[in-house]
N, C-alpha and C. Protein backbone atom coordinates (compact mmCIF):
# COMPACT_ATOMS: atom_id res chain seq x y z
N UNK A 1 12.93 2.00 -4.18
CA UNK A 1 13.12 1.00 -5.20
C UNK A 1 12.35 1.45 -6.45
N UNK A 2 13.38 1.53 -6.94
CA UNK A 2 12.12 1.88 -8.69
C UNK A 2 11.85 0.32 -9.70
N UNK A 3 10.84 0.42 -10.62
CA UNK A 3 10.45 -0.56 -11.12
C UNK A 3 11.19 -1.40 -11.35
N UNK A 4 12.56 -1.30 -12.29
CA UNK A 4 13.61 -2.22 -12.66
C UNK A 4 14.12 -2.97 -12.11
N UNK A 5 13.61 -2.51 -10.57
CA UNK A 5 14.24 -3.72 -9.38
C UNK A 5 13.30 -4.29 -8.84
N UNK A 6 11.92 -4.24 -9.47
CA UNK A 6 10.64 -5.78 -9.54
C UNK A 6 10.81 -6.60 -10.20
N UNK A 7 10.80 -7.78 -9.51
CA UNK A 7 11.04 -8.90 -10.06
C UNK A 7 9.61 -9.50 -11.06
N UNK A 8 9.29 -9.02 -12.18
CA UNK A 8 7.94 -9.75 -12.52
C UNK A 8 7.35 -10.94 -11.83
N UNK A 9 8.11 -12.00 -12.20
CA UNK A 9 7.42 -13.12 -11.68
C UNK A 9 7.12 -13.52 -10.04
N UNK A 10 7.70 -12.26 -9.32
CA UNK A 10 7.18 -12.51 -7.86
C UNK A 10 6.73 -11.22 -7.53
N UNK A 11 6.01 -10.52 -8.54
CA UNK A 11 5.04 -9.70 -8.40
C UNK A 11 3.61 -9.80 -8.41
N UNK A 12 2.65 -9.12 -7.59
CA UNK A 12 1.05 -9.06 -8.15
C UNK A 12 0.75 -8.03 -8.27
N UNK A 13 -0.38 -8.09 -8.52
CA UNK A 13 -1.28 -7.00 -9.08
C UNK A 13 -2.15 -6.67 -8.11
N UNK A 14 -2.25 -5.33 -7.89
CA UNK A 14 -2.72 -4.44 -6.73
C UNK A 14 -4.54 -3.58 -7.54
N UNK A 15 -4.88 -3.95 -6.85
CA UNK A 15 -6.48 -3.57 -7.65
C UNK A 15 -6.67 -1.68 -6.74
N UNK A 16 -6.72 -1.37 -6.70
CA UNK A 16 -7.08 0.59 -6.54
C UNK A 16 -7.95 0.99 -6.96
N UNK A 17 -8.76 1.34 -6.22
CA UNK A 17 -10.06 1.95 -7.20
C UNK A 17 -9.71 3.11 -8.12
N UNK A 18 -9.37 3.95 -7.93
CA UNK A 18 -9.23 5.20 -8.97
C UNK A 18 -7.96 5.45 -9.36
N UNK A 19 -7.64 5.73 -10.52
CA UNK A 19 -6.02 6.01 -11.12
C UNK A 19 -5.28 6.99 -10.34
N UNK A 20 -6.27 7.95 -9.72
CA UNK A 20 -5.25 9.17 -8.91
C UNK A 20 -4.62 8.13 -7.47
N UNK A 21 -5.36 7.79 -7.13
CA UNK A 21 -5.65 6.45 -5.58
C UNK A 21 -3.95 6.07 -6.28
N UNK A 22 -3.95 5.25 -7.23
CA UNK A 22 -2.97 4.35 -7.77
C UNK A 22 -1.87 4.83 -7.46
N UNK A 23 -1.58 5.88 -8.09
CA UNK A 23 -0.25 6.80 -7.93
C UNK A 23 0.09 7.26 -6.55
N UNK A 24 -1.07 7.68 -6.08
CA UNK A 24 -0.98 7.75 -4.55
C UNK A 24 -0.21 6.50 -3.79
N UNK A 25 -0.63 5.49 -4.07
CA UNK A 25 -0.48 4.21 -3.23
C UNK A 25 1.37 3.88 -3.71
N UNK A 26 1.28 4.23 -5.31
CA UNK A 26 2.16 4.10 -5.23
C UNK A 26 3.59 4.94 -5.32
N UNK A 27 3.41 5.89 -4.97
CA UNK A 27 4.36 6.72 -4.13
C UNK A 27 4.56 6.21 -2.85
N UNK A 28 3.77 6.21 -1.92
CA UNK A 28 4.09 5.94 -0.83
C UNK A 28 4.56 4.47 -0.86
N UNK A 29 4.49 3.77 -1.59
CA UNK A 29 5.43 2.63 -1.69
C UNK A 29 6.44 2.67 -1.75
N UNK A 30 7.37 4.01 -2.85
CA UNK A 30 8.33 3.89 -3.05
C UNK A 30 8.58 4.42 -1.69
N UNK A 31 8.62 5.57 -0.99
CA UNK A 31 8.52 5.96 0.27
C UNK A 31 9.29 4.97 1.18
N UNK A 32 8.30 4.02 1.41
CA UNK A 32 8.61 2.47 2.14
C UNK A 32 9.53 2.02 1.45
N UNK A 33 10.46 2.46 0.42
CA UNK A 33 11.27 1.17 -0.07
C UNK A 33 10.22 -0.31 -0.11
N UNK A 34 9.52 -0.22 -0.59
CA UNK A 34 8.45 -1.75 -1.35
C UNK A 34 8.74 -1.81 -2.33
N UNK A 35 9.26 -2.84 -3.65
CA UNK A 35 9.47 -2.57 -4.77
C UNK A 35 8.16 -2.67 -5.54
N UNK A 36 7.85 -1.81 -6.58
CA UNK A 36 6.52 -1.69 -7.24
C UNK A 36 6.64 -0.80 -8.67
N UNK A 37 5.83 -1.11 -9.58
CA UNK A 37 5.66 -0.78 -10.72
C UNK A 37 4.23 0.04 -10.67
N UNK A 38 4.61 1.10 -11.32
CA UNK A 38 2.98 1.94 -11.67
C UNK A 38 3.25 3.05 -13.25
N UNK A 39 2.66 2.08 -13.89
CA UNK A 39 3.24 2.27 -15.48
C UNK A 39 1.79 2.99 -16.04
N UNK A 40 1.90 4.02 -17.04
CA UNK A 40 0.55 4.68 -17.59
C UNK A 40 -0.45 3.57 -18.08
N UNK A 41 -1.78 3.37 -17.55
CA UNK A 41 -2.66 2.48 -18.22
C UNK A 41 -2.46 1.15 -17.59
N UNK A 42 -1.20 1.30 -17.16
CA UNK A 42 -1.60 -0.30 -16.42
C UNK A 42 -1.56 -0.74 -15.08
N UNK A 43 -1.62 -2.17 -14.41
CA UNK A 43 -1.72 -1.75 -12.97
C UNK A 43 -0.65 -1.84 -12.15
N UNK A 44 -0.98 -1.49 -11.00
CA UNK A 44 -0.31 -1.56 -10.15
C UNK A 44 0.64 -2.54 -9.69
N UNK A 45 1.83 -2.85 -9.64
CA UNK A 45 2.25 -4.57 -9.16
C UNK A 45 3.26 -4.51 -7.86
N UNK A 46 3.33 -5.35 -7.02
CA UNK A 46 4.23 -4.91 -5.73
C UNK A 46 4.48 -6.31 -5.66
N UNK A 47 6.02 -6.03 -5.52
CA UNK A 47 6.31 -7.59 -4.97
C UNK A 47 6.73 -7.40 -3.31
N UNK A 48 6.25 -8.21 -2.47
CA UNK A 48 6.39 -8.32 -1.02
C UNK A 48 7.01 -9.15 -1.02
N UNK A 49 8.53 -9.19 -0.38
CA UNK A 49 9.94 -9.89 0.44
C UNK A 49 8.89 -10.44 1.77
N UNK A 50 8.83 -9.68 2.65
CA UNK A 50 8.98 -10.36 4.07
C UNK A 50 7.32 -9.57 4.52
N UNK A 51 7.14 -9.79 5.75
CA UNK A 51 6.03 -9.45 6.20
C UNK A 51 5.91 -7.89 6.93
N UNK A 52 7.17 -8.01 6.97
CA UNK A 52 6.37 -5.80 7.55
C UNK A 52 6.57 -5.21 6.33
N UNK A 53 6.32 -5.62 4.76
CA UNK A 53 6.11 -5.16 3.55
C UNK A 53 4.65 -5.57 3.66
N UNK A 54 4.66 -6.87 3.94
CA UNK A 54 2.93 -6.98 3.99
C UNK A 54 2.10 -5.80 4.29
N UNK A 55 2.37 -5.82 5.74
CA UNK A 55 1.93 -5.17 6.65
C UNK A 55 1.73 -3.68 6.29
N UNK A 56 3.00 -3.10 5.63
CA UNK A 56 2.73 -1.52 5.46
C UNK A 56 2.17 -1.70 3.67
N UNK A 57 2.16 -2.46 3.08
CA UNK A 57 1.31 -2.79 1.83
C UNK A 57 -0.51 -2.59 2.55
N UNK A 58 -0.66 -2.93 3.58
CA UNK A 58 -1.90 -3.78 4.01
C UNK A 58 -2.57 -2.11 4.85
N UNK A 59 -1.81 -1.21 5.22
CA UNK A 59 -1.83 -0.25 6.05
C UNK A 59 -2.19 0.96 4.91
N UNK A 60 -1.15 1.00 3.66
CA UNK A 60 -1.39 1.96 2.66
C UNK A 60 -2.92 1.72 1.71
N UNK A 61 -2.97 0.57 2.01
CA UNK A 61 -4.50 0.49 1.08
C UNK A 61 -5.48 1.02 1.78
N UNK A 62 -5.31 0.35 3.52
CA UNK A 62 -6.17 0.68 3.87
C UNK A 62 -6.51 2.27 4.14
N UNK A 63 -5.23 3.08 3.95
CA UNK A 63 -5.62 4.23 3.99
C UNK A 63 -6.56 5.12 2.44
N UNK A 64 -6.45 4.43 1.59
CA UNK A 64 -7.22 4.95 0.43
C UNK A 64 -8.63 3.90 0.21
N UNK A 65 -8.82 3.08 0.84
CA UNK A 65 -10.13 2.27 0.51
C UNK A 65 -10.52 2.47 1.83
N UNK A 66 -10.50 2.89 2.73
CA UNK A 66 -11.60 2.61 4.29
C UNK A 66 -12.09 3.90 4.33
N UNK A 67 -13.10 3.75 4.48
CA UNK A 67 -14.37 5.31 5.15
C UNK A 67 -13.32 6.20 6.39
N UNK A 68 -13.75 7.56 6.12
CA UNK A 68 -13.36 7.88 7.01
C UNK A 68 -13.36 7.75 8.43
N UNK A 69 -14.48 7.06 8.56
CA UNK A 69 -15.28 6.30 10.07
C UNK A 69 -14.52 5.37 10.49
N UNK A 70 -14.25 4.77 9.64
CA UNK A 70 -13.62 3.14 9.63
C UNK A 70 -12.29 3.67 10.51
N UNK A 71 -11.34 4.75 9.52
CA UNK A 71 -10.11 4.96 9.78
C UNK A 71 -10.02 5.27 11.08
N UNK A 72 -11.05 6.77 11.72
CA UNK A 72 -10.89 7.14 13.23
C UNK A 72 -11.15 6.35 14.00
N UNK A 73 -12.09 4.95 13.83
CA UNK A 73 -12.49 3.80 14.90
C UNK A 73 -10.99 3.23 15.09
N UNK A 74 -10.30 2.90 14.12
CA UNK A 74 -9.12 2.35 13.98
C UNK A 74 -7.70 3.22 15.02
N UNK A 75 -8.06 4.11 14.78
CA UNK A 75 -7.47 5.64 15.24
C UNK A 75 -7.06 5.50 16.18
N UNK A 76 -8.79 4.94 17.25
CA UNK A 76 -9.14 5.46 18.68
C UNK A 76 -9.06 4.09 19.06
N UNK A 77 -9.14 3.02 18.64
CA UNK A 77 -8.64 1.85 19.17
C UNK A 77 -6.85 1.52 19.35
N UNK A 78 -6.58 1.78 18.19
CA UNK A 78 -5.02 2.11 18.92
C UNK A 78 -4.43 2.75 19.76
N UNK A 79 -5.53 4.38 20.26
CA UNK A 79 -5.17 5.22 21.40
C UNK A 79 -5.26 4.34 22.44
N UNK A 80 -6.66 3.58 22.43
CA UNK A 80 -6.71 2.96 23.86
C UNK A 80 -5.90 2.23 24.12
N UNK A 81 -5.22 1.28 23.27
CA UNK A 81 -4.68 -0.11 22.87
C UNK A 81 -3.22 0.50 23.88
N UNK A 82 -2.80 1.63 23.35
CA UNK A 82 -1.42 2.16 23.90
C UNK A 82 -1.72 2.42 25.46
N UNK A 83 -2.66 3.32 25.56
CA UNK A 83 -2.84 3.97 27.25
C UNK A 83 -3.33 2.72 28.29
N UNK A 84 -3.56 1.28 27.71
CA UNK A 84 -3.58 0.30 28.93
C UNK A 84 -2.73 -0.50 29.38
């Protein structure tokens, strides 16, 4: 989905710490088919339809804002989560 097919008014604004982060996040949005805007200088905006947009919205951040610690605890709890 490219920008023209965000709806402004049922969009928000996505906070990213660093401008490279931004572009990052939002590539892989487009990736996901999420519709989202990432315009020079300004921010980020994603509008979320349904909830496994949530969800992989909620999954892509967490891959650029969580410690690397954070991520492998996360990692190795899903290994176990599967093998019981």
């Amino acid at each position: 989905m490219n920008s023209s097919q965000l709806h402004p008014d049922n969009s928000e604004v996505i906070e990213v710490n660093s401008w490279a982060d931004r572009w990052q996040v939002y590539r892989r949005l487009q990736e996901l088919e999420i519709p989202s805007s990432c315009e020079i200088e300004q921010p980020l905006r994603v509008q979320i339809n349904n909830i496994n947009q949530a969800v992989q919205l909620s999954s892509v951040l967490k891959q650029f804002s969580a410690s690397r610690r954070d991520l492998l605890e996360t990692l190795e709890r899903c290994w176990e989560a599967e093998s019981d």
